[in-house]
Protein backbone atom coordinates (compact mmCIF):
# COMPACT_ATOMS: atom_id res chain seq x y z
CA UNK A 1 -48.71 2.25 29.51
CA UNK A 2 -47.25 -0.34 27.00
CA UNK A 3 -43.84 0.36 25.71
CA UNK A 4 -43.57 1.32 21.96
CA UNK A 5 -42.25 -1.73 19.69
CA UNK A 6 -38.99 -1.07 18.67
CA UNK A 7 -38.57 -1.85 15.40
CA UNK A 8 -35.48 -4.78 14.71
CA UNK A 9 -34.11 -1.92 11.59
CA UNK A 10 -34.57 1.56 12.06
CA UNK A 11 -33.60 4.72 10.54
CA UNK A 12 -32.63 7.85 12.96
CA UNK A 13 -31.36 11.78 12.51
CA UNK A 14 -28.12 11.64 14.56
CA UNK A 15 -25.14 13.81 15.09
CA UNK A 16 -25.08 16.77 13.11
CA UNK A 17 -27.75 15.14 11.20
CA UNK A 18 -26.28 13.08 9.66
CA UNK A 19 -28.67 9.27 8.82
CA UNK A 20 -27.75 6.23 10.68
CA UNK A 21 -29.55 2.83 11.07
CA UNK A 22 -30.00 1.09 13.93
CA UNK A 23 -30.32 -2.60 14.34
CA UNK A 24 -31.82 -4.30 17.53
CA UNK A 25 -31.42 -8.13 17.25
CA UNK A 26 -34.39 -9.80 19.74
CA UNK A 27 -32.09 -10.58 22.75
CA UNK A 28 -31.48 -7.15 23.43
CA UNK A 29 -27.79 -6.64 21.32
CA UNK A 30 -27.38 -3.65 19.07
CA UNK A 31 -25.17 -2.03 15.71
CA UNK A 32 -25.27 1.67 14.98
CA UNK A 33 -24.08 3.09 11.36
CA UNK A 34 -23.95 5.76 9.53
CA UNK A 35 -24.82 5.80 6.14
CA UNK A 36 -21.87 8.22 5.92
CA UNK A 37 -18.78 5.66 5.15
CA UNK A 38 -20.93 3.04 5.63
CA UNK A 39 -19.18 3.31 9.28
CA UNK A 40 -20.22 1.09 12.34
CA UNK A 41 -20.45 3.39 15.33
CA UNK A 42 -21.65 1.25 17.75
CA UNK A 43 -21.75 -2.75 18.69
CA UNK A 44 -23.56 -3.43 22.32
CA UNK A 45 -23.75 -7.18 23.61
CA UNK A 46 -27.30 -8.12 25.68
CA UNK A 47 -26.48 -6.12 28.62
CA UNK A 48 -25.98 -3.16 26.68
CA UNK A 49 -22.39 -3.02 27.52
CA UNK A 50 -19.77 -0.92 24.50
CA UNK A 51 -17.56 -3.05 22.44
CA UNK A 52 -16.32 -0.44 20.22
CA UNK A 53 -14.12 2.43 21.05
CA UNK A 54 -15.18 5.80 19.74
CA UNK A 55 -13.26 9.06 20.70
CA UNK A 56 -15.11 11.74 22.99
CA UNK A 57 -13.74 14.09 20.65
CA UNK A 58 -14.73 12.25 17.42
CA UNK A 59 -15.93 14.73 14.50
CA UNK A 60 -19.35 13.78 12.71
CA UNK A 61 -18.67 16.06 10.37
CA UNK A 62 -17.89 15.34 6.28
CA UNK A 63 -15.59 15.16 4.60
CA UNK A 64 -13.70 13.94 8.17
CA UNK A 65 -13.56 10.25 8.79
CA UNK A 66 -15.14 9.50 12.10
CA UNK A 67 -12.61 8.23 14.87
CA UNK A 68 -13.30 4.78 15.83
CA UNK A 69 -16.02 1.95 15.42
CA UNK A 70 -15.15 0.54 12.51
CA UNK A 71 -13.74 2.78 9.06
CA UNK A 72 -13.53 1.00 5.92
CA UNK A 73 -10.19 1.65 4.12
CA UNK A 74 -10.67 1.42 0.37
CA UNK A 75 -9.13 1.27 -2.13
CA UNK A 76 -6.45 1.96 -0.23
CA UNK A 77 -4.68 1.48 3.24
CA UNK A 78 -2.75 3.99 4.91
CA UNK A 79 -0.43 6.35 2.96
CA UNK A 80 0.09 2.90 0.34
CA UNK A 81 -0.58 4.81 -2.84
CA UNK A 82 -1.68 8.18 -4.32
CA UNK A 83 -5.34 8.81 -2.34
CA UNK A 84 -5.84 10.08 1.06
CA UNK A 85 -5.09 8.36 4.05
CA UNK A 86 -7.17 5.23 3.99
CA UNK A 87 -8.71 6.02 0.54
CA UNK A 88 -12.11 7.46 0.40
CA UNK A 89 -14.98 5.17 1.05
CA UNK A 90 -15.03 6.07 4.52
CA UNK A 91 -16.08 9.63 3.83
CA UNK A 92 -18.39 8.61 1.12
CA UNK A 93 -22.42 9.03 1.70
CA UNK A 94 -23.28 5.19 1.35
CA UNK A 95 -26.93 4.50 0.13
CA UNK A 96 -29.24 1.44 0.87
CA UNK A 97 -28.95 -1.63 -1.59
CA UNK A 98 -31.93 -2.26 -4.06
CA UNK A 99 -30.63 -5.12 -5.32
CA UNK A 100 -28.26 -6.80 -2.63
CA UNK A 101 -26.73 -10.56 -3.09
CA UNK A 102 -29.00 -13.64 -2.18
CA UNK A 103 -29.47 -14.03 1.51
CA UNK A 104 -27.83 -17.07 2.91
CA UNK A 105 -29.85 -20.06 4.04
CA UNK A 106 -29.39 -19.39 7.76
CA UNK A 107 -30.06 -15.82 7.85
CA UNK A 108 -33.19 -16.16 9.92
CA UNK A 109 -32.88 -14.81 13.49
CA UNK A 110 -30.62 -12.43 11.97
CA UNK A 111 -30.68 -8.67 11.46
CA UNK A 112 -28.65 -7.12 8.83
CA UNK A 113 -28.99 -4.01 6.40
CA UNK A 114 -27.39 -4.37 2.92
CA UNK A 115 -25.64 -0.86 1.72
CA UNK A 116 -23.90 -0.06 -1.46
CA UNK A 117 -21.31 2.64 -3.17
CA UNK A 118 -20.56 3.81 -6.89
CA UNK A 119 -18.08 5.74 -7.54
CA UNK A 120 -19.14 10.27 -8.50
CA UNK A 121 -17.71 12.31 -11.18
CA UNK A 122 -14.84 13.57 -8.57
CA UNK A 123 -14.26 9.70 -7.32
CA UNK A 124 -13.20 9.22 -10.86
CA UNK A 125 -10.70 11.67 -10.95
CA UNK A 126 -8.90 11.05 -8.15
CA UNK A 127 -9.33 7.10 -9.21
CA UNK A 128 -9.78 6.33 -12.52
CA UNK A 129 -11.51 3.22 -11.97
CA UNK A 130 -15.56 1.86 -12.04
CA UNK A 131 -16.63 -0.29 -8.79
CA UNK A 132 -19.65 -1.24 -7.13
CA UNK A 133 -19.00 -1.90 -3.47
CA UNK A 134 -21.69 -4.01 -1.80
CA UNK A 135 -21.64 -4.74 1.88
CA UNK A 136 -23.66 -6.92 4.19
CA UNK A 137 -23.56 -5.41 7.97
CA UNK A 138 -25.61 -8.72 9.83
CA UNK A 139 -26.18 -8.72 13.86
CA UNK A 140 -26.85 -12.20 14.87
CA UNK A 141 -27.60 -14.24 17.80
CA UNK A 142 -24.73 -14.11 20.67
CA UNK A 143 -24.43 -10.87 19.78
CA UNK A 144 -21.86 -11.47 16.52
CA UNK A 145 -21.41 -8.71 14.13
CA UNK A 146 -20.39 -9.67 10.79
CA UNK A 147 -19.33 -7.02 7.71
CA UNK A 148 -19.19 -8.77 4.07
CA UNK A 149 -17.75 -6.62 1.49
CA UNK A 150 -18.41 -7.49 -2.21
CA UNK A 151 -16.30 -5.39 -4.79
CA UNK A 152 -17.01 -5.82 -8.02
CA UNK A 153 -14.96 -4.24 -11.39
CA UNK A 154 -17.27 -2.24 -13.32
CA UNK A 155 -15.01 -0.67 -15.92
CA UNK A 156 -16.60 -0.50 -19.11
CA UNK A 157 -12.77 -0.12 -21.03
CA UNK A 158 -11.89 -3.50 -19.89
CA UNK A 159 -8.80 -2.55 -17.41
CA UNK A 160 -8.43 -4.44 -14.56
CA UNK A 161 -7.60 -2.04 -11.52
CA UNK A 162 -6.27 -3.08 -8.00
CA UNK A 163 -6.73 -1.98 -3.86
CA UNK A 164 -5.87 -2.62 -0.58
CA UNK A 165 -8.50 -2.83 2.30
CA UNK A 166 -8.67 -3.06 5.76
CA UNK A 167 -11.85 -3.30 7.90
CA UNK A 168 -10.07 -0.61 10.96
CA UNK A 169 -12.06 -2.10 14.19
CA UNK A 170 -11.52 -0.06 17.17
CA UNK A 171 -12.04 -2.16 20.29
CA UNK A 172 -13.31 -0.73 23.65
CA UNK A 173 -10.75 -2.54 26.20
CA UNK A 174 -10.31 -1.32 29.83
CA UNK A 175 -6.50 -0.56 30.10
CA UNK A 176 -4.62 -1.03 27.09
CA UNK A 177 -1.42 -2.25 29.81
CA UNK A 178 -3.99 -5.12 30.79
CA UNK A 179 -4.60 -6.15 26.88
CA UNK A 180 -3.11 -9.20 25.11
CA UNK A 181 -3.24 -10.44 21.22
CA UNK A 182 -3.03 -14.01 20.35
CA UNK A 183 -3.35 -15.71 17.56
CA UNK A 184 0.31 -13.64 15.59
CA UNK A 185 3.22 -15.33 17.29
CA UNK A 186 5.66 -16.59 15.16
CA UNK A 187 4.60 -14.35 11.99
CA UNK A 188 6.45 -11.69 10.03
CA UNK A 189 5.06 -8.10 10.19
CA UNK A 190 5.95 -4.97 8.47
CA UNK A 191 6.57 -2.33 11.46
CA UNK A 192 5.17 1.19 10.39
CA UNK A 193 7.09 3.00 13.83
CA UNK A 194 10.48 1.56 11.67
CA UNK A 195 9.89 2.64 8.13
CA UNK A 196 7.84 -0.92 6.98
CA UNK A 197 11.28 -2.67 8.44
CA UNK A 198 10.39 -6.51 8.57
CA UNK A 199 10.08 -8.49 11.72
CA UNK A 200 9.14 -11.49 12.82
CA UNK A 201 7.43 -11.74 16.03
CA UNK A 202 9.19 -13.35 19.53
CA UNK A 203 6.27 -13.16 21.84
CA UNK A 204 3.94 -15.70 22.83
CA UNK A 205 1.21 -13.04 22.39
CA UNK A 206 1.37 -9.56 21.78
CA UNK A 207 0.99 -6.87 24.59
CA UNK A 208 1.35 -3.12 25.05
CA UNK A 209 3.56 -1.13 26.72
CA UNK A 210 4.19 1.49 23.73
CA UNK A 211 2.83 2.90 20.19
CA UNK A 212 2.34 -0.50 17.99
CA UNK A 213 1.80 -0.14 14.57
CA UNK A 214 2.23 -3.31 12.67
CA UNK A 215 0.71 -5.56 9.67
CA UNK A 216 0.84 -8.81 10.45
CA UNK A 217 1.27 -10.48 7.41
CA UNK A 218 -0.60 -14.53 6.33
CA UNK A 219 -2.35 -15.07 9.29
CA UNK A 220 -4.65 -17.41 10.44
CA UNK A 221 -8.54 -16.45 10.26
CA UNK A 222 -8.83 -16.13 13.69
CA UNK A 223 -7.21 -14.09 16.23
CA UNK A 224 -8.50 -13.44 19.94
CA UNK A 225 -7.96 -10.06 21.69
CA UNK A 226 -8.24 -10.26 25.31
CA UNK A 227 -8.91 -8.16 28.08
CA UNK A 228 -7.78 -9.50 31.38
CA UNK A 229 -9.59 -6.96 33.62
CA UNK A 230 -12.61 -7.09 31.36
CA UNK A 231 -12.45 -10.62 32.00
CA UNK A 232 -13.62 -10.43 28.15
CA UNK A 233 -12.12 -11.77 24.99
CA UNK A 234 -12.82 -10.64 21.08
CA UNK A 235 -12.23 -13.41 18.52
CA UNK A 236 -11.91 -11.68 14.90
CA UNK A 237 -12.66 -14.94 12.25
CA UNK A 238 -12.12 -13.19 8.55
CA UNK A 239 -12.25 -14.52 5.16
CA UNK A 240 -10.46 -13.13 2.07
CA UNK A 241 -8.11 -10.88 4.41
CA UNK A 242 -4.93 -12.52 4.90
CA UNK A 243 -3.07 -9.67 6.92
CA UNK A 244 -4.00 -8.00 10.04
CA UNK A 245 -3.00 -4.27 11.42
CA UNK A 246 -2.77 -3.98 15.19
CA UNK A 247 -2.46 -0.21 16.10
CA UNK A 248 -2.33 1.54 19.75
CA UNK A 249 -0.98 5.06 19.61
CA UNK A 250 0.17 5.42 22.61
CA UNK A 251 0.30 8.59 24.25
CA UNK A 252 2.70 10.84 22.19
CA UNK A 253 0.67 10.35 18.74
CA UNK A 254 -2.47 10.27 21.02
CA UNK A 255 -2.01 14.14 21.94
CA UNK A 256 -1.06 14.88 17.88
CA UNK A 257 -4.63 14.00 17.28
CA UNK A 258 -7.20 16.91 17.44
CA UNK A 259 -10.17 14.00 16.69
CA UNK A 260 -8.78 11.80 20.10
CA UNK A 261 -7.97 12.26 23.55
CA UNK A 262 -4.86 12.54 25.06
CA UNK A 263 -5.52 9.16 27.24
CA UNK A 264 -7.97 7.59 25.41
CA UNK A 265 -5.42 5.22 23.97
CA UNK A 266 -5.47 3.61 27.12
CA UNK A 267 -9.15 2.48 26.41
CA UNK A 268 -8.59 1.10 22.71
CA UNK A 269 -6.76 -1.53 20.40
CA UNK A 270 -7.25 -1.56 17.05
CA UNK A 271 -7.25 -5.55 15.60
CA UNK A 272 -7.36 -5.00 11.76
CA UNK A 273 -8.41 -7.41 8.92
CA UNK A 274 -6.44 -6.29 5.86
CA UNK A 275 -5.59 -7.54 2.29
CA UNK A 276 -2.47 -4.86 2.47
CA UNK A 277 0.69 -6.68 1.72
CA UNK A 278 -0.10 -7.99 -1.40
CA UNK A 279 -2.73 -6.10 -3.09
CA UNK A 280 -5.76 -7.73 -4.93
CA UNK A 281 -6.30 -7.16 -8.68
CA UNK A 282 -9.63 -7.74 -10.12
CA UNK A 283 -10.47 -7.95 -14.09
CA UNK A 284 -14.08 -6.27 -15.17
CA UNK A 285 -16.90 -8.38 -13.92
CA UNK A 286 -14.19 -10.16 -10.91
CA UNK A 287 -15.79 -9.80 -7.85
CA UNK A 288 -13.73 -9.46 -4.62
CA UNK A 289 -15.30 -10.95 -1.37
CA UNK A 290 -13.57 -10.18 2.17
CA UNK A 291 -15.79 -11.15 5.74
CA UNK A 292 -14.97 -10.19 8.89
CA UNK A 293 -16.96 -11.65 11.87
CA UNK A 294 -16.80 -10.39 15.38
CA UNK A 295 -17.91 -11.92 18.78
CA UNK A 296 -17.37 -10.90 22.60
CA UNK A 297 -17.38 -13.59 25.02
CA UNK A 298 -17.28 -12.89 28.78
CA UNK A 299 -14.42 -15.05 29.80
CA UNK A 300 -10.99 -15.62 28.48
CA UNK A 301 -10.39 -17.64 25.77
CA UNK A 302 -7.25 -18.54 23.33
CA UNK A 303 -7.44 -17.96 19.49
């Protein structure tokens, strides 16, 4: 009995049924997301192996922003202004795009969906401003994931408005203690666990043996996380996103979450690209472009 073809884009009813698309790039990789936040719940190289961390005790269930993958903070980062924590496209119902950018030249062998957001009526009165928020989710050969947000000022009054982002990737690691970051030595960052103090770090990489909560601020666009007993290394190359958050809870903030468990931080990092520091301002009809790019290579490499 022949298998059914499974198709390279695909629709499903998941969790609490809520939509999600699936995309199956021919060598056997994979990307789950949900239309709701436009939130990546699932990257799997060819062997089908995790690379995203998403809590056991996760809630699928709007207006609550799923725990892990990868949220999308917009317009704003963190507690950095007068919205919710990490602004509101993340608990936004995301629709497909009917008129998405060109596709670049080299997009064959690639699978990617193209989803878009407007602000409602209610999104305008908790922020005044008009956007259209396009982004490009593309699965590609070696099993890279890439996420291209365009934001574009739509205000028909002519104000110019301004955001911070941050694309919040949860990576799946095997023991947090066996986790290193390279690619931030010698950089200032603003430390959240000491009231957005500035530091500079000492380290010749960055490793965990407490809560980190830090933005990194001008670094380069690419940055390796690495997972010694994994024997498996993340490089994170970003455009347009000059800062980068790296955030473990570690075990006391761990058990203040209802939507994580109490030792799951031992099985995540969070590696951040963020425009947070210095916020971008865009004019009506400015567009605002920001890439991230992930791959997962089985060996250990340096950023």
């Amino acid at each position: 009995m022949s298998t059914p073809e499974r198709r390279p884009v695909e629709v499903v009813k998941a969790i609490n049924g809520l939509e999600k698309v699936v995309l199956r790039e021919i060598h056997g990789s994979s990307v789950e997301v949900y239309l709701y936040g436009a939130h990546v719940t699932s990257w799997k190289n060819e062997h089908g192996e995790e690379l995203l961390f998403v809590s056991s005790k996760a809630i699928f269930n709007p207006p609550k922003p799923i725990r892990g993958g990868i949220p999308i903070c917009f317009p704003q980062f963190s507690n950095l202004g007068p919205l919710e924590l990490h602004g509101f496209a993340r608990n936004r119902l995301w629709t497909f795009d009917d008129e998405p950018p060109p596709l670049p030249p080299d997009i064959t062998n690639k699978v990617f969906i193209d989803l878009i957001l407007r602000p409602t009526k209610e999104d305008l009165k908790l922020w005044p401003h008009s956007f259209e928020y396009r982004l490009r989710i593309t699965l590609g050969p070696g099993s890279d994931l890439m996420l291209t947000s365009r934001i574009r000022n739509t205000c028909p009054d002519g104000k110019p408005f301004t955001f911070t982002f941050a694309y919040h990737t949860y990576f799946s690691v095997s023991d947090i203690s066996e986790v290193r970051v390279e690619g931030l030595e010698t950089l200032d960052y603003l430390d959240n666990c000491q009231k957005r103090e500035r530091f500079t770090e000492q380290g010749d990489s960055l490793t965990f043996e407490s809560e980190v909560d830090r933005i990194y601020l001008g670094t380069p666009t690419k940055i390796a996380v690495m997972d010694h007993e994994k024997k498996r290394t993340f490089l994170i190359r970003k455009d347009g996103l000059p800062d980068a958050v790296v955030w473990n809870p570690w075990d006391k903030k761990a058990k203040a979450m209802v939507d994580f468990g109490d030792d799951e931080y031992k099985r995540m990092v969070c590696v951040e690209a963020a425009a947070v520091e210095k916020p971008i301002t865009l004019k009506p009809g400015e567009e605002w472009r920001g890439r991230q790019q992930l791959s997962a290579v089985n060996k250990l490499l340096d950023a």
